[in-house]
C-alpha atoms as a PDB file:
ATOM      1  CA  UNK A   1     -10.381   5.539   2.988  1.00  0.00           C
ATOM      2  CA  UNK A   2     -10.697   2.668   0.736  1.00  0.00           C
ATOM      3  CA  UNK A   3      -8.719   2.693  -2.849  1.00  0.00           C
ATOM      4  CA  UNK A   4      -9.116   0.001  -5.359  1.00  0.00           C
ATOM      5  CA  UNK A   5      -6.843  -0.421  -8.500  1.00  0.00           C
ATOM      6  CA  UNK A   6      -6.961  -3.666 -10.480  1.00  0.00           C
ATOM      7  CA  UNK A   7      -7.117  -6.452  -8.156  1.00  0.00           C
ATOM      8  CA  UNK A   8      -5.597  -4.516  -5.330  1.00  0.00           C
ATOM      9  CA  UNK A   9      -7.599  -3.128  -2.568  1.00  0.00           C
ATOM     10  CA  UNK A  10      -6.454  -0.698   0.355  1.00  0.00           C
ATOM     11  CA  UNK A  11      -9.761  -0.188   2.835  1.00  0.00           C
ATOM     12  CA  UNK A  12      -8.584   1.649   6.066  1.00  0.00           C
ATOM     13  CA  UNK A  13     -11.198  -0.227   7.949  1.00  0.00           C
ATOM     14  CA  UNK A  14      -9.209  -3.818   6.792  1.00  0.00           C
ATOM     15  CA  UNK A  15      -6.707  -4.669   9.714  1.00  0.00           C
ATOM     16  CA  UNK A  16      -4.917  -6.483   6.689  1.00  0.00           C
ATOM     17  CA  UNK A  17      -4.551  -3.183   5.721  1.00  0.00           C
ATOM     18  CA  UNK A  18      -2.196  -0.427   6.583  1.00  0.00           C
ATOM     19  CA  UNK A  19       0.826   1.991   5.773  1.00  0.00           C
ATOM     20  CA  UNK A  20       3.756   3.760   7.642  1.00  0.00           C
ATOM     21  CA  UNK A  21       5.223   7.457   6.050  1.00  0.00           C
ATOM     22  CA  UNK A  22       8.680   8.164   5.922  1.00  0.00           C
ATOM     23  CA  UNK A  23      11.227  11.149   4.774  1.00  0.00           C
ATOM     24  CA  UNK A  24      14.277  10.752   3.376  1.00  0.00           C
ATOM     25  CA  UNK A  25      16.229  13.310   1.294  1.00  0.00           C
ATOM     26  CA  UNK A  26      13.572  16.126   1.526  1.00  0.00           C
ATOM     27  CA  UNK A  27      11.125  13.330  -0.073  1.00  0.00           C
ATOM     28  CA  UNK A  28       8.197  11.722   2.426  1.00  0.00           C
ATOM     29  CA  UNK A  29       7.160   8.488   1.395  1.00  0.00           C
ATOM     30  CA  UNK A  30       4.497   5.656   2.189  1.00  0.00           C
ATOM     31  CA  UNK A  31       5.164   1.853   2.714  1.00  0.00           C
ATOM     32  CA  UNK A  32       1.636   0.559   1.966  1.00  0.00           C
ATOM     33  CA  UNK A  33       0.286  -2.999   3.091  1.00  0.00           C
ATOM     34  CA  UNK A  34      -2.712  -3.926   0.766  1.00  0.00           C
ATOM     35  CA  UNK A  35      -5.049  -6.980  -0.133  1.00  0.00           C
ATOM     36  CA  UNK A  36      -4.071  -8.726  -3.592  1.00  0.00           C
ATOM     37  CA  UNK A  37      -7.652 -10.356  -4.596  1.00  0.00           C
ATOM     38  CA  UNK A  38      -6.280 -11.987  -7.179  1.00  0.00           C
ATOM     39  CA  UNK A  39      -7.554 -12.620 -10.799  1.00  0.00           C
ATOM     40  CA  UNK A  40     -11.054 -13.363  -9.715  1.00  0.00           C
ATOM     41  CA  UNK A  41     -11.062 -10.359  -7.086  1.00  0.00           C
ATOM     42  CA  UNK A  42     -11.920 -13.422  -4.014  1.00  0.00           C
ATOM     43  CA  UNK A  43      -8.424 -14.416  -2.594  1.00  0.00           C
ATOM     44  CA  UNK A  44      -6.903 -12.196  -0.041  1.00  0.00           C
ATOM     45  CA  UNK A  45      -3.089 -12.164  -0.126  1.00  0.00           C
ATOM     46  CA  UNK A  46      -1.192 -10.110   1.213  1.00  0.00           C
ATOM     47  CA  UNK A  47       1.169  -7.288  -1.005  1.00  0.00           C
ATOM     48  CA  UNK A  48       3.113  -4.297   0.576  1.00  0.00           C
ATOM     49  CA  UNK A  49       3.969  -1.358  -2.292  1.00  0.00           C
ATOM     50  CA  UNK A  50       5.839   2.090  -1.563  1.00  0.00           C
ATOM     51  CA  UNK A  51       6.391   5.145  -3.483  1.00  0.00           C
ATOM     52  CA  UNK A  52       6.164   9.019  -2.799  1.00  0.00           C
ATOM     53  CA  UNK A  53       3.229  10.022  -0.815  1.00  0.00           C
ATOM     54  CA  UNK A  54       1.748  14.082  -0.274  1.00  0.00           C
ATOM     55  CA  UNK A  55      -0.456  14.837   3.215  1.00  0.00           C
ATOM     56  CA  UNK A  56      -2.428  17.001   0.483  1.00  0.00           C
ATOM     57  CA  UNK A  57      -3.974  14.192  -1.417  1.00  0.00           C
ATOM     58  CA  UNK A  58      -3.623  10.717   0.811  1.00  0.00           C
ATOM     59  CA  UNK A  59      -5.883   8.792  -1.742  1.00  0.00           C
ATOM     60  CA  UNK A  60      -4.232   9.871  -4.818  1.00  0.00           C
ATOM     61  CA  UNK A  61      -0.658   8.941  -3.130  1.00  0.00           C
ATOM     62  CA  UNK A  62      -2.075   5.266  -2.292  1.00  0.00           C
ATOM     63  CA  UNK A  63      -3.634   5.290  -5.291  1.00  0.00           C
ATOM     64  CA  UNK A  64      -0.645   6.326  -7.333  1.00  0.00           C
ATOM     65  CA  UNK A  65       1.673   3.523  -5.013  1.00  0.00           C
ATOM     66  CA  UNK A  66      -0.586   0.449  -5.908  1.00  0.00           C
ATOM     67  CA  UNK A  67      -0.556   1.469  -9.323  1.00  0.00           C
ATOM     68  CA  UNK A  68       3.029   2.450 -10.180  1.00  0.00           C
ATOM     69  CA  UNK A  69       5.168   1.888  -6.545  1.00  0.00           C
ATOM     70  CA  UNK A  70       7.661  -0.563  -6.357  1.00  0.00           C
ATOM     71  CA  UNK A  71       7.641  -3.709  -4.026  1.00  0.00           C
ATOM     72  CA  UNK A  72       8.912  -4.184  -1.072  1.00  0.00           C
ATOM     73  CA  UNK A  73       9.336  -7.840   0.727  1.00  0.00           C
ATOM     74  CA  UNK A  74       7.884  -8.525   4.754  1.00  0.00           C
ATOM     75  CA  UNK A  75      10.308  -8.159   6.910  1.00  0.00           C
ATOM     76  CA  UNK A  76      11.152 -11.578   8.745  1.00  0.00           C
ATOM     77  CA  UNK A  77      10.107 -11.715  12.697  1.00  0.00           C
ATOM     78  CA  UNK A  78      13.584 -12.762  14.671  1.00  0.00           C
ATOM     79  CA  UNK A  79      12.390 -14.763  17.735  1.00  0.00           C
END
């Protein structure tokens, strides 16, 4: 699956690239890592999105999450 909106980019194939599901309150939702390309569509950052995702239509839920989800920090690694 690969899903572009604006200068974000989720490709399944991308090890950058990835997203966890989880329910809460009858609700399933998806914690989606992406690529920001930034303004000229070169860079590769990294951006992490979530919002309410449906097993019926997986591409329309990332879609939907890079366009309108909220953001959500990385974690920090404890050593």
């Amino acid at each position: 699956m690969r899903v572009e909106m604006n200068q974000l980019l989720y490709d399944a194939q991308d090890p950058m690239c990835k997203y966890i599901l989880s329910a809460s309150a009858g609700k399933l939702y998806a914690f989606v890592q992406c690529i920001d390309r930034g303004m000229d569509l070169k860079a590769r950052y990294r951006a992490r999105y979530w919002g309410e995702y449906s097993h019926d239509d997986p591409e329309g839920s990332i879609r939907h999450i890079l366009a309108h989800g909220g953001k959500w920090p990385g974690l920090p690694t404890t050593a």
